[in-house]
C-alpha atoms as a PDB file:
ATOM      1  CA  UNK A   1      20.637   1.035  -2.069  1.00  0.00           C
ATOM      2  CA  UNK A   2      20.791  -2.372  -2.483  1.00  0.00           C
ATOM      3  CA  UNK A   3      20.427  -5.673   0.464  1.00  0.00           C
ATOM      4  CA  UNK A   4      23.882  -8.408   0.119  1.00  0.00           C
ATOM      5  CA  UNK A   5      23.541 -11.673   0.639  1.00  0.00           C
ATOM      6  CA  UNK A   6      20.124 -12.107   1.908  1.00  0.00           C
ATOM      7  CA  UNK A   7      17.597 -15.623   1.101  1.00  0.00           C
ATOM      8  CA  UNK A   8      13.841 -15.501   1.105  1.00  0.00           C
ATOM      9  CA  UNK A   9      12.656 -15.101   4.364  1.00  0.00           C
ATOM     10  CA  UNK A  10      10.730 -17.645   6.621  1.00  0.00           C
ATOM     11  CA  UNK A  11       7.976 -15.968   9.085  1.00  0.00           C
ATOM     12  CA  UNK A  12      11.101 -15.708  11.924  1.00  0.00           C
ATOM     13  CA  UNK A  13      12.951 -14.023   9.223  1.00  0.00           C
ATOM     14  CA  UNK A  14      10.729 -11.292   8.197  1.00  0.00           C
ATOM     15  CA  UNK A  15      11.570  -8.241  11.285  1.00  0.00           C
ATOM     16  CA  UNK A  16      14.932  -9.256  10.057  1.00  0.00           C
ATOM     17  CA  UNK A  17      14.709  -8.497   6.407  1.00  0.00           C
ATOM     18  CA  UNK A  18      13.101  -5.394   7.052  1.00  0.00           C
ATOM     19  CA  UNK A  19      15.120  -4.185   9.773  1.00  0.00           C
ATOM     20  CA  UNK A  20      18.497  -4.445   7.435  1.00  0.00           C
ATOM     21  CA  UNK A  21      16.841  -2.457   4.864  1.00  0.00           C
ATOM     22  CA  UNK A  22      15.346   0.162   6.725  1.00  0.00           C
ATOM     23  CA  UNK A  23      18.910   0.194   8.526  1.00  0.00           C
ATOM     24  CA  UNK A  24      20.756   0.423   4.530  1.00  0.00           C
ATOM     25  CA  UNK A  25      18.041   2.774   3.726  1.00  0.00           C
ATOM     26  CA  UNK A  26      18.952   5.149   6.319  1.00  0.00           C
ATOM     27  CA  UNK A  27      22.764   4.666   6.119  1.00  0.00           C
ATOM     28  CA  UNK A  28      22.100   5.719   2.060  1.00  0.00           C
ATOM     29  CA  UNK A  29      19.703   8.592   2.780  1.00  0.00           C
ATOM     30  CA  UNK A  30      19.964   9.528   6.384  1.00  0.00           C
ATOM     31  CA  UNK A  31      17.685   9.376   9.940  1.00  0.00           C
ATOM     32  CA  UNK A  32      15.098  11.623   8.365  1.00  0.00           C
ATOM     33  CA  UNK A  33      15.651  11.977   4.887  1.00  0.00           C
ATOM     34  CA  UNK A  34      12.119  12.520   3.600  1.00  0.00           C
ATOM     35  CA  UNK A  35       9.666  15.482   3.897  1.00  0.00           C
ATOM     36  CA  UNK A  36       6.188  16.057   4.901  1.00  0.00           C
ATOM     37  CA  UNK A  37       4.453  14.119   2.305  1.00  0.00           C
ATOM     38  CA  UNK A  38       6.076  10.503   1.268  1.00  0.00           C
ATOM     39  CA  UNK A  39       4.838   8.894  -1.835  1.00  0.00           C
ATOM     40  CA  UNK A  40       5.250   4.878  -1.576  1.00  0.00           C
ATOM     41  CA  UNK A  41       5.290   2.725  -4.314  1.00  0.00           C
ATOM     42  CA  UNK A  42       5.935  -1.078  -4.334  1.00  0.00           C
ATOM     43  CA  UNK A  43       7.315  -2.694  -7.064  1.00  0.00           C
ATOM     44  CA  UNK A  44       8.834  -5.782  -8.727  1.00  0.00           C
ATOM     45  CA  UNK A  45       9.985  -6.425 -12.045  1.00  0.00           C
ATOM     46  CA  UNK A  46       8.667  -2.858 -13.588  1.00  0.00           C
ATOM     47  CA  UNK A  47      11.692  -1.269 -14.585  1.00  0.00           C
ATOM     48  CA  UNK A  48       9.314  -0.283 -18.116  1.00  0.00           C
ATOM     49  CA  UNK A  49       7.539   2.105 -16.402  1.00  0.00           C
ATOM     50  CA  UNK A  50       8.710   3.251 -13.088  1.00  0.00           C
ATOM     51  CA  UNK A  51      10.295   5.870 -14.639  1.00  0.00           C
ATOM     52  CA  UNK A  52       7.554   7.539 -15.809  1.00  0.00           C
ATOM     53  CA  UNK A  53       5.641   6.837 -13.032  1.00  0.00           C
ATOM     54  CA  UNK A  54       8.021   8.374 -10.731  1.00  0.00           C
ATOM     55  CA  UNK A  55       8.879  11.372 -12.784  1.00  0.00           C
ATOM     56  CA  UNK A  56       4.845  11.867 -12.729  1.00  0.00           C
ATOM     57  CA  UNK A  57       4.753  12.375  -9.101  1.00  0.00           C
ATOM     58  CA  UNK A  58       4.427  15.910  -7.951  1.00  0.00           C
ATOM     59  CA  UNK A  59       7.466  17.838  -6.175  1.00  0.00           C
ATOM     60  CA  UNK A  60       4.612  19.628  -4.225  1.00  0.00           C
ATOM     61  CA  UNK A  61       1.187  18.816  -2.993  1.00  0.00           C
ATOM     62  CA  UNK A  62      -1.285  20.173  -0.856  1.00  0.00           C
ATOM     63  CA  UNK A  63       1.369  23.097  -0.187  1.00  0.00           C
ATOM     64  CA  UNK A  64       3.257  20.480   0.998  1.00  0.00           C
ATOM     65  CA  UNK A  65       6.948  19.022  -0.146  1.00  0.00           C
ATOM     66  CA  UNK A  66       6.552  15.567  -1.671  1.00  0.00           C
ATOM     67  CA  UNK A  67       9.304  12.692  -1.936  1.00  0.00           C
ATOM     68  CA  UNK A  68       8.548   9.234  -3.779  1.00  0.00           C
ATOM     69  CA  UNK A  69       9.821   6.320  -1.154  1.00  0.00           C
ATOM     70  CA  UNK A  70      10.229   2.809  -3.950  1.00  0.00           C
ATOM     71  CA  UNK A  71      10.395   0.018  -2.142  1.00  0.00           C
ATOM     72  CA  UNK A  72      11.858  -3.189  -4.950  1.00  0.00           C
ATOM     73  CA  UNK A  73      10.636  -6.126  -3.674  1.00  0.00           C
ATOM     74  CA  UNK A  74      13.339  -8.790  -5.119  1.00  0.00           C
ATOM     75  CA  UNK A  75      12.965  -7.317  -8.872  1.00  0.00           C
ATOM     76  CA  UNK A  76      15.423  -9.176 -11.752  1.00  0.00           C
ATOM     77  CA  UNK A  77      15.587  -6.161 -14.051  1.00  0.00           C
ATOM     78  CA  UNK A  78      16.826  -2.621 -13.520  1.00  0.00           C
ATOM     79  CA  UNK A  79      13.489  -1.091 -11.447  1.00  0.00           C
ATOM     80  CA  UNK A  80      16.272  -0.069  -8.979  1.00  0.00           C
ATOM     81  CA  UNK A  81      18.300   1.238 -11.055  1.00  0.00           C
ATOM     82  CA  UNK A  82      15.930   2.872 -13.412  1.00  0.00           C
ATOM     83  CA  UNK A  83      13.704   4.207 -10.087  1.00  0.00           C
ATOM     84  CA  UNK A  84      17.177   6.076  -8.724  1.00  0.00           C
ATOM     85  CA  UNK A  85      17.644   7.796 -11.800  1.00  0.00           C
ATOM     86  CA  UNK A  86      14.296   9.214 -12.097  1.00  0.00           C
ATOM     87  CA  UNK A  87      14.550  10.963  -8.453  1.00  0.00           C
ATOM     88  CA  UNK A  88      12.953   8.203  -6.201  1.00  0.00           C
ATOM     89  CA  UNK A  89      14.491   7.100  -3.036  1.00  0.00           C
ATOM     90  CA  UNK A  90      15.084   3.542  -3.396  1.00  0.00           C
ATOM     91  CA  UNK A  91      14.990   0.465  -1.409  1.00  0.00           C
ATOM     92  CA  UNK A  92      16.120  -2.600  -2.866  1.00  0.00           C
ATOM     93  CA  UNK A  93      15.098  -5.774  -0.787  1.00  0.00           C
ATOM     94  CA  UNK A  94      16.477  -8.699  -3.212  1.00  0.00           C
ATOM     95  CA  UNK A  95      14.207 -11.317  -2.091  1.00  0.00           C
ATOM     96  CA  UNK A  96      10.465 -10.895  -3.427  1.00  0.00           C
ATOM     97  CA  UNK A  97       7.873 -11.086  -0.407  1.00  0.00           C
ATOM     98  CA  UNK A  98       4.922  -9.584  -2.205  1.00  0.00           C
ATOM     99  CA  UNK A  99       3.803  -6.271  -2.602  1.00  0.00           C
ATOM    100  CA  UNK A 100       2.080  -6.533   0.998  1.00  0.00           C
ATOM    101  CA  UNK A 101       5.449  -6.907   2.562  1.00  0.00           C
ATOM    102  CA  UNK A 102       7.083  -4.117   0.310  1.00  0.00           C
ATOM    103  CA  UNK A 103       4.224  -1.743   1.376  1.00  0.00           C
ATOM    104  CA  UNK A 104       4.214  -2.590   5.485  1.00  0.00           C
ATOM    105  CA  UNK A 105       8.446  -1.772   4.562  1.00  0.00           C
ATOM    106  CA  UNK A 106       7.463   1.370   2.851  1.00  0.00           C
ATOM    107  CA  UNK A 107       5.337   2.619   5.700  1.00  0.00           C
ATOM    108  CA  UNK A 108       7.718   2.061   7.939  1.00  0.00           C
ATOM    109  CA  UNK A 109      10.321   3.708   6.347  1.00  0.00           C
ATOM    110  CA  UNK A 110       8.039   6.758   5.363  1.00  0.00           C
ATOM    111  CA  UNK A 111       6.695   6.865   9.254  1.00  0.00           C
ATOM    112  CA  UNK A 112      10.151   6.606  10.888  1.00  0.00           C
ATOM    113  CA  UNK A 113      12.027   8.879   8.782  1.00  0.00           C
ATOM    114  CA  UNK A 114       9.730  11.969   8.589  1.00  0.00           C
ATOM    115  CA  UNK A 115       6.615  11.854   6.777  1.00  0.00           C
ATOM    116  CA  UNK A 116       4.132  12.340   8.339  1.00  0.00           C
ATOM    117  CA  UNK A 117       1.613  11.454   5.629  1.00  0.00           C
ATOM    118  CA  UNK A 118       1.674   8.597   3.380  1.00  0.00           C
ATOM    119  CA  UNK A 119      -0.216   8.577   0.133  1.00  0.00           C
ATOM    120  CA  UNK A 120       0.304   4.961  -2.047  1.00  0.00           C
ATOM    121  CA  UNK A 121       0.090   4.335  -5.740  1.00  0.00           C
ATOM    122  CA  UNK A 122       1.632   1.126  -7.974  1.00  0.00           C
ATOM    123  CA  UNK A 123       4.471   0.976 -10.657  1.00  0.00           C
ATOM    124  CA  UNK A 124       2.149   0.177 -13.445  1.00  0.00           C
ATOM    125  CA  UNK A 125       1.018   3.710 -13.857  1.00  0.00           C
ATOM    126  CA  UNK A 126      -2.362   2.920 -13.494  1.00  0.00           C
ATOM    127  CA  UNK A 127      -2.984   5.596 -11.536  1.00  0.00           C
ATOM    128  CA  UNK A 128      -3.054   9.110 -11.925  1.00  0.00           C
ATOM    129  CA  UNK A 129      -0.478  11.262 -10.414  1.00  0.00           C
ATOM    130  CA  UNK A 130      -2.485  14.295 -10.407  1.00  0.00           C
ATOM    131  CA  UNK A 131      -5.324  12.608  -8.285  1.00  0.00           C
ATOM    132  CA  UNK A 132      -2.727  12.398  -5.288  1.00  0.00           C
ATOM    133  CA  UNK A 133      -4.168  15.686  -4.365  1.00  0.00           C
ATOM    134  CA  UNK A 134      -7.638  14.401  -4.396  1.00  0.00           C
ATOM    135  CA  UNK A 135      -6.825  11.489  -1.950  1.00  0.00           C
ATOM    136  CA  UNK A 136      -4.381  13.759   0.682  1.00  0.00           C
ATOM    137  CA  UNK A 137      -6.613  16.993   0.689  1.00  0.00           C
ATOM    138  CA  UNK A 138      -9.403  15.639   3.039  1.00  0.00           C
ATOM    139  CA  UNK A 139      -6.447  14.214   5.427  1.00  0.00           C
ATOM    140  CA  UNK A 140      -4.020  17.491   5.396  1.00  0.00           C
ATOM    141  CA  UNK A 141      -7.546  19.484   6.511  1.00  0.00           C
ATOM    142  CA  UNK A 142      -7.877  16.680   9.558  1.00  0.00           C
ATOM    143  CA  UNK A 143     -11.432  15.432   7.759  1.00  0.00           C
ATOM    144  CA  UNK A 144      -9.992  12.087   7.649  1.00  0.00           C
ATOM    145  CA  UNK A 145      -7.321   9.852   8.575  1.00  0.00           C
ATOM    146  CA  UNK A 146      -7.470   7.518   5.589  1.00  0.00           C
ATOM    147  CA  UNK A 147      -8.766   8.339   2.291  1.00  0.00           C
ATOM    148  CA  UNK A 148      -9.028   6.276  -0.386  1.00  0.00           C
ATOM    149  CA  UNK A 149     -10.313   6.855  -4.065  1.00  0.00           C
ATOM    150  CA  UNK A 150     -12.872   4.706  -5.725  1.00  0.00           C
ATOM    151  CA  UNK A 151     -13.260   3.588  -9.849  1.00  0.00           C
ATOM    152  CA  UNK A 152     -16.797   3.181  -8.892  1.00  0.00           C
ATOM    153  CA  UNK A 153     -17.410   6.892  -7.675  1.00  0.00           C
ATOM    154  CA  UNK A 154     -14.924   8.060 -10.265  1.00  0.00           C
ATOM    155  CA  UNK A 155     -14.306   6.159 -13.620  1.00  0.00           C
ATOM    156  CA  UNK A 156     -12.205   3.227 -15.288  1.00  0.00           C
ATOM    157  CA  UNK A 157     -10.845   2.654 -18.294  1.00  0.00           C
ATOM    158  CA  UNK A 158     -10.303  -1.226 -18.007  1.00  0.00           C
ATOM    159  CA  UNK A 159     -12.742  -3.081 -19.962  1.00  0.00           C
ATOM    160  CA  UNK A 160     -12.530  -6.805 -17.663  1.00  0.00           C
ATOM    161  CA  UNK A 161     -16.398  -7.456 -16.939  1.00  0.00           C
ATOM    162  CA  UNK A 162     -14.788 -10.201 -14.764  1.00  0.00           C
ATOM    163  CA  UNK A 163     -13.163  -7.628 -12.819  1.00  0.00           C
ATOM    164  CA  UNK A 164     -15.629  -5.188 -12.690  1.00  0.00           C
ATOM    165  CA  UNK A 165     -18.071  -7.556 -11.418  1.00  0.00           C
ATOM    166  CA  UNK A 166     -15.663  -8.658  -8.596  1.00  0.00           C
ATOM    167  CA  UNK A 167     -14.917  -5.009  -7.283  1.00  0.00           C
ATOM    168  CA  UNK A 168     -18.465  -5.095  -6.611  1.00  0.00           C
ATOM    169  CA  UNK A 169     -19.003  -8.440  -5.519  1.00  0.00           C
ATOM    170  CA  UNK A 170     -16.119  -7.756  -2.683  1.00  0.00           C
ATOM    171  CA  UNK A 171     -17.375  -3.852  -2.076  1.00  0.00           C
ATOM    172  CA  UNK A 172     -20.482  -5.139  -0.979  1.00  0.00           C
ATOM    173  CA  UNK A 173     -18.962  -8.046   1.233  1.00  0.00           C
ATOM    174  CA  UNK A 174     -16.772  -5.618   3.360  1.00  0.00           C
ATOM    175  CA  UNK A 175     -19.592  -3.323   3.591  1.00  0.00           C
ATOM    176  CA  UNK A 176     -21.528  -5.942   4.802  1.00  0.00           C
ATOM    177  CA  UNK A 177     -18.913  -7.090   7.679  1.00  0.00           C
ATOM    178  CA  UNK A 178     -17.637  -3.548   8.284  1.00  0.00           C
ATOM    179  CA  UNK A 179     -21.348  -2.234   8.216  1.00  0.00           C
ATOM    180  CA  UNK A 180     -19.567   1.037   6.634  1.00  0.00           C
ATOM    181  CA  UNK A 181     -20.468   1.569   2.913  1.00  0.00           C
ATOM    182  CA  UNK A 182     -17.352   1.129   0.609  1.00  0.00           C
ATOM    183  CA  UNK A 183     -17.564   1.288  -3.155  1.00  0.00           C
ATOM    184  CA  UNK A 184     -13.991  -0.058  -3.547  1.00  0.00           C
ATOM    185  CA  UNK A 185     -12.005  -2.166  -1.578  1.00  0.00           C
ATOM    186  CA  UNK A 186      -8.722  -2.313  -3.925  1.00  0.00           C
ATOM    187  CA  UNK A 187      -8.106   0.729  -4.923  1.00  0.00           C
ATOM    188  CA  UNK A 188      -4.278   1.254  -5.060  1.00  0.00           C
ATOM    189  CA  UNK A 189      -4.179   5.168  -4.611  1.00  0.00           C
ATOM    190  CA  UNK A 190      -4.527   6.355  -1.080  1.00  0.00           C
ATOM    191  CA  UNK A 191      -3.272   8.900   1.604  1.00  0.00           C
ATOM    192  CA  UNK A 192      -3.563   8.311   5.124  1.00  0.00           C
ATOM    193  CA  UNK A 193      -1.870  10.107   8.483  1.00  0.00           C
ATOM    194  CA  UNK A 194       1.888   8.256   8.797  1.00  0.00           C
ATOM    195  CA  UNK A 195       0.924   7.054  12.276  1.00  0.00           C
ATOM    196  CA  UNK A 196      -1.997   4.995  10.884  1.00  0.00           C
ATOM    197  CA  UNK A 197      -0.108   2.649   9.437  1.00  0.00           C
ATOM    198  CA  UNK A 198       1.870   1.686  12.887  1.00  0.00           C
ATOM    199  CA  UNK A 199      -1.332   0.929  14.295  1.00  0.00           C
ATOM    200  CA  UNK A 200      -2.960  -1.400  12.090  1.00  0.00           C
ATOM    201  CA  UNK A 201      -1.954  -4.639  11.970  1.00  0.00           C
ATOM    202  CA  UNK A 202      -1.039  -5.877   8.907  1.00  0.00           C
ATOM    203  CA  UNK A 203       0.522  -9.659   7.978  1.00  0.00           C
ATOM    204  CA  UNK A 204      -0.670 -10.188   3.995  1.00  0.00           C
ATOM    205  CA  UNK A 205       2.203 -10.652   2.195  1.00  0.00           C
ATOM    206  CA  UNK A 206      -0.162  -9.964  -1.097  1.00  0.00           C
ATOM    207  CA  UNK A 207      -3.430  -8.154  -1.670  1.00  0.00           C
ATOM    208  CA  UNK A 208      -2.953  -6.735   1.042  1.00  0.00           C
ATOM    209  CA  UNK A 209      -5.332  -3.337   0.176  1.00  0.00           C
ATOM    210  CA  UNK A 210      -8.084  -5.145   1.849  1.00  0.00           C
ATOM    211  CA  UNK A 211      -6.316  -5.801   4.750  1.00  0.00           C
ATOM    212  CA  UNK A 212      -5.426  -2.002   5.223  1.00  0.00           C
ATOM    213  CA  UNK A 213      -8.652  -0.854   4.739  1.00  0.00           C
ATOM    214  CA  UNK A 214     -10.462  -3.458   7.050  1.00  0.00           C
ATOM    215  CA  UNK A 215      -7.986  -2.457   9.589  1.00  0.00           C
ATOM    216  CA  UNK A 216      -8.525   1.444   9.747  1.00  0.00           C
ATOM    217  CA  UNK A 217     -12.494   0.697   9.646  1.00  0.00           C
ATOM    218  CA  UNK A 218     -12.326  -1.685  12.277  1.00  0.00           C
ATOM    219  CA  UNK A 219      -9.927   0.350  14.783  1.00  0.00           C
ATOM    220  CA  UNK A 220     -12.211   3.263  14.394  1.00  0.00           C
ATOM    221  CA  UNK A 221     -10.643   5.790  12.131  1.00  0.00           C
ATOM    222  CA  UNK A 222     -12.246   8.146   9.546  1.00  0.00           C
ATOM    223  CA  UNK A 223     -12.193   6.553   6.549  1.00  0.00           C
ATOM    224  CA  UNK A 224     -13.286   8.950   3.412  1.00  0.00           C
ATOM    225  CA  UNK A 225     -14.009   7.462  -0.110  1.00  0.00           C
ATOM    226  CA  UNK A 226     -13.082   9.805  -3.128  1.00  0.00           C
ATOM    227  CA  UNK A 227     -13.911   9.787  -6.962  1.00  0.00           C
ATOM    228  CA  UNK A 228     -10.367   8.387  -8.763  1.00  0.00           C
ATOM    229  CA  UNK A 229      -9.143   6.862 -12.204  1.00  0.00           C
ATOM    230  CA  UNK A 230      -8.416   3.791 -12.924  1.00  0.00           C
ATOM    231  CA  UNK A 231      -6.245   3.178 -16.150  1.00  0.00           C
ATOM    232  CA  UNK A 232      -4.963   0.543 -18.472  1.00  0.00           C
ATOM    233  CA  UNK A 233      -1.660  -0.891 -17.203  1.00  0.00           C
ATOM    234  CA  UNK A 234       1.129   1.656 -19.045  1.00  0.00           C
ATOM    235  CA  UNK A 235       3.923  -1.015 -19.190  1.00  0.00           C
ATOM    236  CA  UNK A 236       4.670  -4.491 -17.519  1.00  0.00           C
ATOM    237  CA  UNK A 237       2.280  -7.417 -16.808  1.00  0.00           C
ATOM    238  CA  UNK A 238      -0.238  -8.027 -14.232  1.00  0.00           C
ATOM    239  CA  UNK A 239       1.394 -10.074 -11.174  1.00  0.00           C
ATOM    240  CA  UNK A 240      -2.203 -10.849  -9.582  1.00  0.00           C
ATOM    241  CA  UNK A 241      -2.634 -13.970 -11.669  1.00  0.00           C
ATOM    242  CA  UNK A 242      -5.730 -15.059 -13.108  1.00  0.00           C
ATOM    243  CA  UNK A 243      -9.579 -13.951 -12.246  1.00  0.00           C
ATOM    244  CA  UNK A 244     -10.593 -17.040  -9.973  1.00  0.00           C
ATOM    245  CA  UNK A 245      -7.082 -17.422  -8.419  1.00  0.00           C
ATOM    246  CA  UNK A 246      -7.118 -13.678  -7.827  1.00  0.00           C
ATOM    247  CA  UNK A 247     -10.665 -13.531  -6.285  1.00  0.00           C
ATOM    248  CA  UNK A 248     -10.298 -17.123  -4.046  1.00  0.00           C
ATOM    249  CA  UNK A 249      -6.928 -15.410  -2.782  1.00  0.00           C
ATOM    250  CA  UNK A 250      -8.663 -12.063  -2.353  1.00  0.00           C
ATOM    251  CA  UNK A 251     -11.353 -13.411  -0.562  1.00  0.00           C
ATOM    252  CA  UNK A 252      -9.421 -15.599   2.406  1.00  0.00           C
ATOM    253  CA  UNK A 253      -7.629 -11.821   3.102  1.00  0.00           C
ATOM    254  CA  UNK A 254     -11.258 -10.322   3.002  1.00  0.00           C
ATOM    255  CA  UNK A 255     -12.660 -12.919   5.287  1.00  0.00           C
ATOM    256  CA  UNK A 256      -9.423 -13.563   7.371  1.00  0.00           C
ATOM    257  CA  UNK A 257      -8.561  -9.745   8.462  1.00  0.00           C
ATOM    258  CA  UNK A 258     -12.757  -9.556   9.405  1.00  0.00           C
ATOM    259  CA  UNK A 259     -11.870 -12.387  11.745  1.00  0.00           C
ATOM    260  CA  UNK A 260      -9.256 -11.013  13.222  1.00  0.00           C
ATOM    261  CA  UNK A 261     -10.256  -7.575  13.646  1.00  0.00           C
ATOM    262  CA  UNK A 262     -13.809  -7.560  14.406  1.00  0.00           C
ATOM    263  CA  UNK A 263     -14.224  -6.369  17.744  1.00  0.00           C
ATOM    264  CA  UNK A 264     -15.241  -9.769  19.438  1.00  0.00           C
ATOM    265  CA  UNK A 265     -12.484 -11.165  17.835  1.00  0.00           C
ATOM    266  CA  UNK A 266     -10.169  -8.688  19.549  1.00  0.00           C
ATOM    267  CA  UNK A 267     -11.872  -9.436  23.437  1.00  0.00           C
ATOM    268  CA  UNK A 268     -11.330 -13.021  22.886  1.00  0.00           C
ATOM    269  CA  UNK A 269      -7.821 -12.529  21.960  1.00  0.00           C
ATOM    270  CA  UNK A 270      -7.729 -10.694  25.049  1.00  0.00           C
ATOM    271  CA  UNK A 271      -8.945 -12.789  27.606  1.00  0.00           C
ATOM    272  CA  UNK A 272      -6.959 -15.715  26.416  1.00  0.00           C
ATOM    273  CA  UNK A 273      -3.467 -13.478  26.758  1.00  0.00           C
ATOM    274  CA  UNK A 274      -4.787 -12.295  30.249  1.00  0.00           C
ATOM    275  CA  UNK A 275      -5.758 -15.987  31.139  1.00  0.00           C
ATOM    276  CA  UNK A 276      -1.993 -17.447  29.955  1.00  0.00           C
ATOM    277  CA  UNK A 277      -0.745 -14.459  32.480  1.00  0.00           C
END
């Protein structure tokens, strides 16, 4: 299904955006179109190799049905198009936001039409599909209400020292402000309960995986780490830009979600809404 007529959003415009395509979305698929388990994937401009990615995706996990939610956030080639025929459920915002945005759509749409876990991987295929397992097990047994895997704990086949270095670099900051050990904070495949994701707030329009996972730490939910792949990109380019743009944006999410959600942040924000009362 595809959005008519809409511009790039302003901040006002946003709730609107994403309340016309989860309306469309619905009117395409139905109220509760999607099983237990719903597989999200943002993407934009990958019409190489969302097909495979989305014909990777299991039909079943965990004993569990599976269905694979894409969210196209303002792509110019066929991802749509391409992601449809290969099985996914599709929702085609025409204006790009970021893949932030296209995820906090995804979860929506996964939590309000009848999921009620979410597991997240990307378009490039550089994750692997049989993994998912790995990342929902610990959540479908109630060990966990977010799990996330880690290159660190498991293995990657990229060979940027650049970006090796910074996974590190920004593992040991969170796990510094969180005071929680975390071995990766940007690790794209996850699984978490459906109603996690209403609860956390979450603004970043882009690299936004921080953001998530500061949020769940900070709120008080189990977080789990688990040993995961990381591969080389299967088709498309990179959209995160450069190492040092990448890693300055990175780090104002990092530093800016702490801010916000640590939990003297949160009593200030508190007293100043009871004091305008």
């Amino acid at each position: 299904m595809t959005l008519r007529g809409a511009t790039r959003p302003t901040s006002g415009a946003v709730n609107t955006v994403d309340d016309r395509a989860f309306a469309e979305f619905v009117a395409e698929y139905g109220p509760r179109p999607l099983p237990e388990v719903a597989v999200v994937i943002a993407a934009y401009n990958e019409a190489e190799g969302i097909g495979t990615v989305a014909d990777a995706i299991p039909a079943r996990v965990c004993d569990l049905d599976v269905a694979t939610v894409v969210v196209v956030d303002g792509a110019k080639d066929d991802t749509a198009t391409v992601a449809v025929k290969h099985g996914a459920l599709v929702c085609d915002v025409p204006v790009n936001r970021g893949q932030g945005a296209a995820l906090r759509l995804g979860y929506r749409l996964a939590r309000e039409c009848g999921a009620s876990y979410i597991v997240t991987t990307d378009a490039d295929g550089q994750y692997d599909p049989a993994e998912i397992e790995r990342v929902l097990a610990p959540v479908v047994r109630d060990e966990a209400d977010f799990v996330t895997g880690s290159r660190r704990l498991g293995r990657q086949e990229t060979d940027d020292a650049v970006r090796h270095l910074g996974v590190r670099v920004f593992a040991a900051i969170v796990s510094l402000l969180t005071r929680r050990r975390i071995t990766d904070t940007s690790f794209g495949l996850r699984a978490m309960r459906a109603e996690v994701t209403g609860s956390v707030e979450l603004r970043q329009p882009q690299y936004q995986s921080s953001e998530l996972l500061i949020g769940v730490i900070s709120r008080g939910y189990r977080v789990v780490e688990v040993p995961a792949t990381m591969r080389i990109r299967s088709a498309g380019r990179s959209k995160k830009g450069n190492n040092l743009v990448y890693g300055y944006r990175y780090a104002r999410v990092v530093m800016a979600t702490w801010w916000r959600e640590r939990p003297s942040g949160r009593l200030i924000r508190r007293r100043r809404s009871d004091q305008k009362r």
